[in-house]
Structure formats: C-alpha cells, structure tokens
N, C-alpha and C. Protein backbone atom coordinates (compact mmCIF):
# COMPACT_ATOMS: atom_id res chain seq x y z
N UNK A 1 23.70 111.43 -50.62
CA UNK A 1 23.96 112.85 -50.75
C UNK A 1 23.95 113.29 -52.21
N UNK A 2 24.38 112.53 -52.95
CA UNK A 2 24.34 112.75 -54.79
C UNK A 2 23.02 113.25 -55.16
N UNK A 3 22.29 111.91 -54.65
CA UNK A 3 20.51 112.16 -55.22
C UNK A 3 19.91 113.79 -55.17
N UNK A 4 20.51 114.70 -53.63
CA UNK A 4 19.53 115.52 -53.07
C UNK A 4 20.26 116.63 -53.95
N UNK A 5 21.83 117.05 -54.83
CA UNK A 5 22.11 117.39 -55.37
C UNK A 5 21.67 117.64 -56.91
N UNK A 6 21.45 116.39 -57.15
CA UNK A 6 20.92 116.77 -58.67
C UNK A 6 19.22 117.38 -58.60
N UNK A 7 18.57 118.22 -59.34
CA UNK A 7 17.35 118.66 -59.15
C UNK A 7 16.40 117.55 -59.18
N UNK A 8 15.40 118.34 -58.92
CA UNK A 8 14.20 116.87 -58.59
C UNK A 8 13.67 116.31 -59.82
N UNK A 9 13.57 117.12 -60.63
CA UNK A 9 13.08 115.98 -61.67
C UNK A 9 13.93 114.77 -62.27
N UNK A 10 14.48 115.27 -62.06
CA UNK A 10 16.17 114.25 -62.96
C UNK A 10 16.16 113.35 -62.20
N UNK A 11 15.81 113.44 -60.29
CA UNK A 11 15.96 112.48 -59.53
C UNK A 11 15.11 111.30 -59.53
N UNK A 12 15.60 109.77 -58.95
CA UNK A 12 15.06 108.75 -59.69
C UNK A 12 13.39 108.84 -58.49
N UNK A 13 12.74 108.15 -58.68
CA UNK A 13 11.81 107.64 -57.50
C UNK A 13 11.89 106.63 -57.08
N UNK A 14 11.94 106.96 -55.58
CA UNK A 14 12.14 106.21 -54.71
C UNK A 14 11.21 105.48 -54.35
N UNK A 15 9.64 105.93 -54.42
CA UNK A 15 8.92 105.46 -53.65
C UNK A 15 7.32 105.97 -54.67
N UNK A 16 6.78 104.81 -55.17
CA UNK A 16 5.71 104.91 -56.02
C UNK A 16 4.63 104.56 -55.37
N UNK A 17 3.87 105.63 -55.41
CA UNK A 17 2.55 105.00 -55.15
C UNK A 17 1.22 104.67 -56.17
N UNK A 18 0.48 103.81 -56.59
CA UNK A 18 -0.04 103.77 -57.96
C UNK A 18 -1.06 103.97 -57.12
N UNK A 19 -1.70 103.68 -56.10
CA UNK A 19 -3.42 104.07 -55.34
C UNK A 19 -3.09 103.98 -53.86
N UNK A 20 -4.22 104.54 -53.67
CA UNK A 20 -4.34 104.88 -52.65
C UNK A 20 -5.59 103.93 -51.29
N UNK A 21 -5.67 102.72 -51.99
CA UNK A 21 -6.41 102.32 -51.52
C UNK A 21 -4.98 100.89 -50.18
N UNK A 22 -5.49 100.37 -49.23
CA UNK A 22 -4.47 99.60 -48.56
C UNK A 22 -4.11 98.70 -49.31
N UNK A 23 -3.27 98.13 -48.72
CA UNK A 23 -2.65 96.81 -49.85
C UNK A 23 -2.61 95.84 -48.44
N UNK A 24 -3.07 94.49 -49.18
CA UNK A 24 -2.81 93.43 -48.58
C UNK A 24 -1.75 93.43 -47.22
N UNK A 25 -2.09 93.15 -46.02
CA UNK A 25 -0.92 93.04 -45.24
C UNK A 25 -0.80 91.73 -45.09
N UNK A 26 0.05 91.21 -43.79
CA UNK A 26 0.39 90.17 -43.38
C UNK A 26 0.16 89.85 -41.91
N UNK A 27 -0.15 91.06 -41.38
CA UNK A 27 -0.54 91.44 -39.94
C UNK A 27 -1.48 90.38 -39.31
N UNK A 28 -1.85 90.67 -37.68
CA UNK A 28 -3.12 90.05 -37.56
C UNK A 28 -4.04 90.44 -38.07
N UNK A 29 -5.22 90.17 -37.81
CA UNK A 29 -6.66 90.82 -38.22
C UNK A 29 -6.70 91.43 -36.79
N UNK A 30 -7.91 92.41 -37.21
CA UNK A 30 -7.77 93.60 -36.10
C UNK A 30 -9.56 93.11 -35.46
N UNK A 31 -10.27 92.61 -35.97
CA UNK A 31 -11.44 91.64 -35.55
C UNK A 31 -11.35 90.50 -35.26
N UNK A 32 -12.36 89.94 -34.34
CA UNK A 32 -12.90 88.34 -33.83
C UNK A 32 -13.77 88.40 -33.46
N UNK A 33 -14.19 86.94 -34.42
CA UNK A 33 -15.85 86.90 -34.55
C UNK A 33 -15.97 86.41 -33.09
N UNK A 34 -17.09 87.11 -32.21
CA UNK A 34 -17.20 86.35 -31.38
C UNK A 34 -17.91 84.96 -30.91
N UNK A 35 -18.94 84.90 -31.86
CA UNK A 35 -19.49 83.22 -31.96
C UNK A 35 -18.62 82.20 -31.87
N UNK A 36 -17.22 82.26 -32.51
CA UNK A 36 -16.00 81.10 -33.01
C UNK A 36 -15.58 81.45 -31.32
N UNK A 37 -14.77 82.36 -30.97
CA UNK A 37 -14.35 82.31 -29.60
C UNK A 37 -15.53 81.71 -28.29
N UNK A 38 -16.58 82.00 -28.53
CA UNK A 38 -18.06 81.25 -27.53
C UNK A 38 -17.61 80.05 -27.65
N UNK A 39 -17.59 79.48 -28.66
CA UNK A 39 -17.90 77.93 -29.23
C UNK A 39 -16.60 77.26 -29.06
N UNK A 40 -15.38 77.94 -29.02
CA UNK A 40 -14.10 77.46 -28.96
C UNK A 40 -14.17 77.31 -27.23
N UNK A 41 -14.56 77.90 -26.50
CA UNK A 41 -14.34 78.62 -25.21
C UNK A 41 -15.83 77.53 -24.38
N UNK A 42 -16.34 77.01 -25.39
CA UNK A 42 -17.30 75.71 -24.79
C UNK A 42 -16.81 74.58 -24.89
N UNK A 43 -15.73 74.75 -25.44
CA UNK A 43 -15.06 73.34 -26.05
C UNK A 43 -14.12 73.16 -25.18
N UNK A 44 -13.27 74.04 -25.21
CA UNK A 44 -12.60 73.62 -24.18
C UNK A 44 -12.33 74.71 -23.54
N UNK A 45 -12.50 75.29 -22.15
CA UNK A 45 -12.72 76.48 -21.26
C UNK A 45 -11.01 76.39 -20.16
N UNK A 46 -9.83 75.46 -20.84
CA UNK A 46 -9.30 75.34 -19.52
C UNK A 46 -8.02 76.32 -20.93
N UNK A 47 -8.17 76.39 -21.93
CA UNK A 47 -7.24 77.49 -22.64
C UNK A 47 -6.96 78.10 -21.88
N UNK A 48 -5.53 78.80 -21.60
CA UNK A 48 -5.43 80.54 -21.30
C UNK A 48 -5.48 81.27 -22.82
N UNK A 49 -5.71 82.23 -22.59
CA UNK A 49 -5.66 83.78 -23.25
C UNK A 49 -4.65 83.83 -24.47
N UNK A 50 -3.38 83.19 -23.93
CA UNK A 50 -2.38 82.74 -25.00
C UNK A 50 -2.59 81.54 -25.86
N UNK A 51 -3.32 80.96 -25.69
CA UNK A 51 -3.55 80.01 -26.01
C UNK A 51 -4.42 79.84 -27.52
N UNK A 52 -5.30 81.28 -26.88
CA UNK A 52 -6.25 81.30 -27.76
C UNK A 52 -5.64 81.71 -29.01
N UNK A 53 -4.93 83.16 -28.81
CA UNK A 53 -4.53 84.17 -29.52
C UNK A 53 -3.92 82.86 -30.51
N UNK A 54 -3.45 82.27 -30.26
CA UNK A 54 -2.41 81.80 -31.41
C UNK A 54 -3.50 80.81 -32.33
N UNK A 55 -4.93 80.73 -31.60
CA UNK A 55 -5.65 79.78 -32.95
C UNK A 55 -6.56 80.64 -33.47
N UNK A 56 -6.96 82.05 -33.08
CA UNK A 56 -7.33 82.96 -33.45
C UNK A 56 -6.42 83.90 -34.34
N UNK A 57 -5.24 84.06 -34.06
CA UNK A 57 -4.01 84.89 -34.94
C UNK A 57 -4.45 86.33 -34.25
N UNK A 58 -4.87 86.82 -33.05
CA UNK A 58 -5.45 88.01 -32.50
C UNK A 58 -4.27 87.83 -31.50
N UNK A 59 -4.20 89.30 -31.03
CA UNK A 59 -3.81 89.36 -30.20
C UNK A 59 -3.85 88.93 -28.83
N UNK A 60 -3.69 88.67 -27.71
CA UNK A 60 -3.64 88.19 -26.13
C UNK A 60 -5.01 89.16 -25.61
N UNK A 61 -3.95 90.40 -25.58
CA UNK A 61 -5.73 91.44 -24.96
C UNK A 61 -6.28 91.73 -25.76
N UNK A 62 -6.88 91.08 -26.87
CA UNK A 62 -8.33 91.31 -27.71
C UNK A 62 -8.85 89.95 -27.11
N UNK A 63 -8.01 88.84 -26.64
CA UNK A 63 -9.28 87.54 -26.43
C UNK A 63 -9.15 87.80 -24.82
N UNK A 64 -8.76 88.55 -24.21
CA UNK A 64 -8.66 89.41 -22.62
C UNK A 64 -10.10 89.87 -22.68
N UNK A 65 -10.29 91.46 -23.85
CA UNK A 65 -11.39 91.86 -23.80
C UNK A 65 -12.41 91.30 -24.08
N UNK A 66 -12.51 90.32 -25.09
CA UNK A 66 -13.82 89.66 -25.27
C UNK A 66 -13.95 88.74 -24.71
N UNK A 67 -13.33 87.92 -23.86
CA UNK A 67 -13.57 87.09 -22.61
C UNK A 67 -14.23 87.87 -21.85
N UNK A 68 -14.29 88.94 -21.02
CA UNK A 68 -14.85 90.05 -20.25
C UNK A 68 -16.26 90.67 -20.87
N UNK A 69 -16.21 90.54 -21.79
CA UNK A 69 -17.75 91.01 -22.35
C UNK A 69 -18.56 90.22 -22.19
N UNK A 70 -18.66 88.93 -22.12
CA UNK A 70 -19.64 88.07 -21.86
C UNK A 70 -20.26 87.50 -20.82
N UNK A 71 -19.07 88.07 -19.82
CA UNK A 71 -19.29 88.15 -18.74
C UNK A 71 -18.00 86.68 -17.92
N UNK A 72 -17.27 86.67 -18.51
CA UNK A 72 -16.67 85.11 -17.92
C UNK A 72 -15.12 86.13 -17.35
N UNK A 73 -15.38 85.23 -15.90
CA UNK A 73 -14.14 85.51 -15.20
C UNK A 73 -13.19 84.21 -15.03
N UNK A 74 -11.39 84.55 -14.93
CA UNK A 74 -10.47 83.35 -15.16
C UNK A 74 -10.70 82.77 -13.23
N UNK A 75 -10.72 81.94 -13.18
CA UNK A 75 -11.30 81.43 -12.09
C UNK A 75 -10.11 79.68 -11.93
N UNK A 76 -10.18 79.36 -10.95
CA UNK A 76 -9.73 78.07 -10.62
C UNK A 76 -9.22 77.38 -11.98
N UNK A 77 -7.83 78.29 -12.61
CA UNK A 77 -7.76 77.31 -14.11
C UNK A 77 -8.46 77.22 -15.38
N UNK A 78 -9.91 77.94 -15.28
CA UNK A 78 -10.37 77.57 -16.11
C UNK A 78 -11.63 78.93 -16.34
N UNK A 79 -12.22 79.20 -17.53
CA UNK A 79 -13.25 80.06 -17.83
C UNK A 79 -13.81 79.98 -17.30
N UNK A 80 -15.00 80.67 -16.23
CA UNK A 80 -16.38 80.19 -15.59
C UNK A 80 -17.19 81.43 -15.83
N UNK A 81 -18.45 80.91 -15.83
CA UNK A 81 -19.45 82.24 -15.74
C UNK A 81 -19.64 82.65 -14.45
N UNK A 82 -19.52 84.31 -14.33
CA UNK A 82 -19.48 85.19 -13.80
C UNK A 82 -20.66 84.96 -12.54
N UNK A 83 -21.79 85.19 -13.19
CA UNK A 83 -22.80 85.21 -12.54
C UNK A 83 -23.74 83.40 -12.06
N UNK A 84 -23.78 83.55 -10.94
CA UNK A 84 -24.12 82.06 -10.14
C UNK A 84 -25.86 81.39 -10.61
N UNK A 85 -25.82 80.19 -10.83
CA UNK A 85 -27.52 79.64 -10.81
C UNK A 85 -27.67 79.24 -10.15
N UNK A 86 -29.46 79.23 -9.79
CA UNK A 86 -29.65 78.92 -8.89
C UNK A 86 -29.09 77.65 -8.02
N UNK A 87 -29.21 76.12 -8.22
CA UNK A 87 -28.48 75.40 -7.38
C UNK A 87 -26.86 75.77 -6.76
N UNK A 88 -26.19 76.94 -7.69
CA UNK A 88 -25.12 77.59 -6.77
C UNK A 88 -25.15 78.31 -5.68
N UNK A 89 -26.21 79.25 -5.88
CA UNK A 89 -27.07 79.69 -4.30
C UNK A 89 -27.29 78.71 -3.83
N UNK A 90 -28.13 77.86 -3.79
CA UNK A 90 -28.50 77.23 -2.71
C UNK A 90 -27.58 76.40 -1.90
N UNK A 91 -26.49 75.88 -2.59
CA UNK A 91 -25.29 75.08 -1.95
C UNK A 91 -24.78 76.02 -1.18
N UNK A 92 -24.46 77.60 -1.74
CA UNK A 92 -23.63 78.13 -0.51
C UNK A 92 -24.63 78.79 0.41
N UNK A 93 -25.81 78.79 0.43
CA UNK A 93 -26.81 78.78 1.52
C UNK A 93 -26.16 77.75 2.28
N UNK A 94 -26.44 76.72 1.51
CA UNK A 94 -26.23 75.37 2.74
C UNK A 94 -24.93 74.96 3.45
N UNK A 95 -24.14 75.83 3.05
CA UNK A 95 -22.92 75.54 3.84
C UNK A 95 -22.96 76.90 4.37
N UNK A 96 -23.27 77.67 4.23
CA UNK A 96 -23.31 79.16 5.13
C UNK A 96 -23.81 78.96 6.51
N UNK A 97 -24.75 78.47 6.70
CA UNK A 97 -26.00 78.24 7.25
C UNK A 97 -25.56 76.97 8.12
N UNK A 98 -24.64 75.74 7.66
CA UNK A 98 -24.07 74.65 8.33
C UNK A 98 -23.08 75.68 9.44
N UNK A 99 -22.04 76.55 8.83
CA UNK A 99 -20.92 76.94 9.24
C UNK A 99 -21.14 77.50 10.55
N UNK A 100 -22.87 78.44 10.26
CA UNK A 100 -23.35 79.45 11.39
C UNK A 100 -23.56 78.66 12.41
N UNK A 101 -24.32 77.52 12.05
CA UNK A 101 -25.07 76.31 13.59
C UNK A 101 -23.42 75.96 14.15
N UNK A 102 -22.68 75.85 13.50
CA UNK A 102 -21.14 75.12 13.86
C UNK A 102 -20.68 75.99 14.68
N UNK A 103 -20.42 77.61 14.14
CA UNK A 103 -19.95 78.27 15.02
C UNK A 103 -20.69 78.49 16.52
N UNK A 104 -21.94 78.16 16.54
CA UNK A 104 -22.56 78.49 17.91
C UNK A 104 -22.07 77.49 19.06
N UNK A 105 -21.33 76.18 18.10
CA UNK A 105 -21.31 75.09 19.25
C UNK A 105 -20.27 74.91 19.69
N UNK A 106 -18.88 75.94 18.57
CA UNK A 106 -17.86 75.61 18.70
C UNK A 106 -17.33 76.74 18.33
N UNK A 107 -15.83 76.82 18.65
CA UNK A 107 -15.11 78.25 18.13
C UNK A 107 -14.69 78.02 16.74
N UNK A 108 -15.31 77.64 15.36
CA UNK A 108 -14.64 77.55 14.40
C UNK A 108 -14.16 78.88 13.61
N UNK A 109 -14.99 80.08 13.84
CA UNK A 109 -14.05 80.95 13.40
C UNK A 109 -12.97 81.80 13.89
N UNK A 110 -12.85 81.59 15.25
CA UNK A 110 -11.55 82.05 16.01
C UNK A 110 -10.30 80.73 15.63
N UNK A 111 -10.84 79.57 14.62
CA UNK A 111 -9.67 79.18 14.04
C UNK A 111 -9.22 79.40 12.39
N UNK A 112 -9.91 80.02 12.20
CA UNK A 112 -9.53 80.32 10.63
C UNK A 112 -9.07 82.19 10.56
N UNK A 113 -8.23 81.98 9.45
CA UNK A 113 -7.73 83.36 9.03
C UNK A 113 -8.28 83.38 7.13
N UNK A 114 -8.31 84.48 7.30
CA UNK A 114 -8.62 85.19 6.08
C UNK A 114 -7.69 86.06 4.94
N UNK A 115 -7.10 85.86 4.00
CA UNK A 115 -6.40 86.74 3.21
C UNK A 115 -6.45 86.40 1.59
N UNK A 116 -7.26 87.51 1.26
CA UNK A 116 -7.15 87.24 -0.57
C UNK A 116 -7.76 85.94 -0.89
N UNK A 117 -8.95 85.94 -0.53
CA UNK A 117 -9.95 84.10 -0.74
C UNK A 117 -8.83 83.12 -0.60
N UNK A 118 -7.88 83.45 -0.01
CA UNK A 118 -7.61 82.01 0.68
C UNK A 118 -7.63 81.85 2.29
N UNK A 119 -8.27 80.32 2.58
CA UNK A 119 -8.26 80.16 3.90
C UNK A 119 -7.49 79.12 4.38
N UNK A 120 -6.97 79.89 5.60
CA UNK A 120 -5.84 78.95 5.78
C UNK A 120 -6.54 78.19 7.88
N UNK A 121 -6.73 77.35 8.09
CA UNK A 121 -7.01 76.87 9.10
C UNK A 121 -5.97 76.76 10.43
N UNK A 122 -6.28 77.74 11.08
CA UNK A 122 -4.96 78.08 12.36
C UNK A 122 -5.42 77.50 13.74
N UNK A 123 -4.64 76.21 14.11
CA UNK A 123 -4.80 75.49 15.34
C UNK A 123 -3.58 76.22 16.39
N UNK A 124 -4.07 76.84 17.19
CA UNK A 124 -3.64 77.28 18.33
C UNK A 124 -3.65 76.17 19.56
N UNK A 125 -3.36 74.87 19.53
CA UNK A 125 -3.65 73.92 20.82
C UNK A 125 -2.26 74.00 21.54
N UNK A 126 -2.76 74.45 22.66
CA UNK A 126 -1.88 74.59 23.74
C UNK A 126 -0.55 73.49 24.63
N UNK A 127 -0.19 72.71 24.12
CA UNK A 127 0.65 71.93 24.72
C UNK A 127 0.85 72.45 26.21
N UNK A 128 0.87 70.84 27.01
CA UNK A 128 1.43 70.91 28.39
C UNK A 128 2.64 70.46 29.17
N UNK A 129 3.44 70.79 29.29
CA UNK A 129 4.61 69.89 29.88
C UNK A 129 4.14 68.91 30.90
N UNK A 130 4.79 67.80 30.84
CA UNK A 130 4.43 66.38 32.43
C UNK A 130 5.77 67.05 32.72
C-alpha cells in the first residue's frame, strides 16, 4: 500500500523489461520431429503414449496426435498399421470363407454372441434327467 502512495516516478520498479524478444524457457518443446517418433515407434511399437512423452519431453496428446497421422491405430497392446496387406486379406478370406462352409453344416453361428469385437462362444446343450 506505501508503494501506490508515493508518485510514480519515485516508485521503485518492479518489473524490467530490457527486450522484447522470448527468453529461454524450461517448458516442453511445443514440436516433434516426426522421423525420431517413426523410428522410435519401429523399435519398439509395444510403448504407450506415456511412455513416449517422457523420452520425447512432449506432451501425451501431441504423441496421441502424431500417432494418428500416420495412420497407426493402438490395437492388441501394441502400435499396428491401420490399413491391411495383402496376405492379411487373404487370411481373413480364408477363414471367412472356412466359417461360411462350417455354418452350412452346422449351427455355428446360433452359438456365438457378438459385443464390441469380442466373441464370446455360447453353448446352450440341453441336459437330461435319468
């Protein structure tokens, strides 16, 4: 309360600024190269997100978003690419295609249930009393 009393020139400064340009922080960096995250993320793909951030010094959702740009979804534990090659088609051809001949001979899909890609296999066998 003293300071705002005495007039302003007399008053001391509080707060100097010599330029105007930023000064050094201590912060994260607000970039990542993405080549180092590719190459880190080939090395070893079973990281989470947290994992990264802390050998990058970035934040969690900056290695969120640039995981997503390249197209890689978090999958079974681990990074995978998004989009399938060919021998991945063709395997789930071949079990598509097994499943269909199966179901004609047998009721296999009146035993399975479906929820959120997981399948859970439901035996309905009827017990008989002697």
């Amino acid at each position: 309360m003293e300071l705002l009393r005495m007039p302003r020139t007399q008053r001391p400064k509080l707060f100097s600024v010599e330029s105007l340009e930023d000064a050094p922080r201590s912060e994260r960096p607000l970039s990542l190269n993405d080549e180092d995250l590719r190459t880190a993320m080939k090395t070893n793909s079973k990281l989470t997100c947290g994992e990264y951030d802390n050998t990058f010094n970035v934040n969690e959702e900056t290695i969120r978003q640039h995981f997503h740009q390249p197209g890689k979804r978090w999958k079974l534990s681990k990074w995978v690419p998004h989009s399938l090659i060919h021998e991945n088609k063709l395997q789930r051809l071949t079990i598509c295609s097994s499943h269909l001949a199966r179901s004609k001979t047998e009721s296999l899909f009146d035993r399975i249930l479906t929820s959120d890609e997981i399948w859970i296999i439901y035996s309905n066998d009827k017990r008989f009393h002697h």
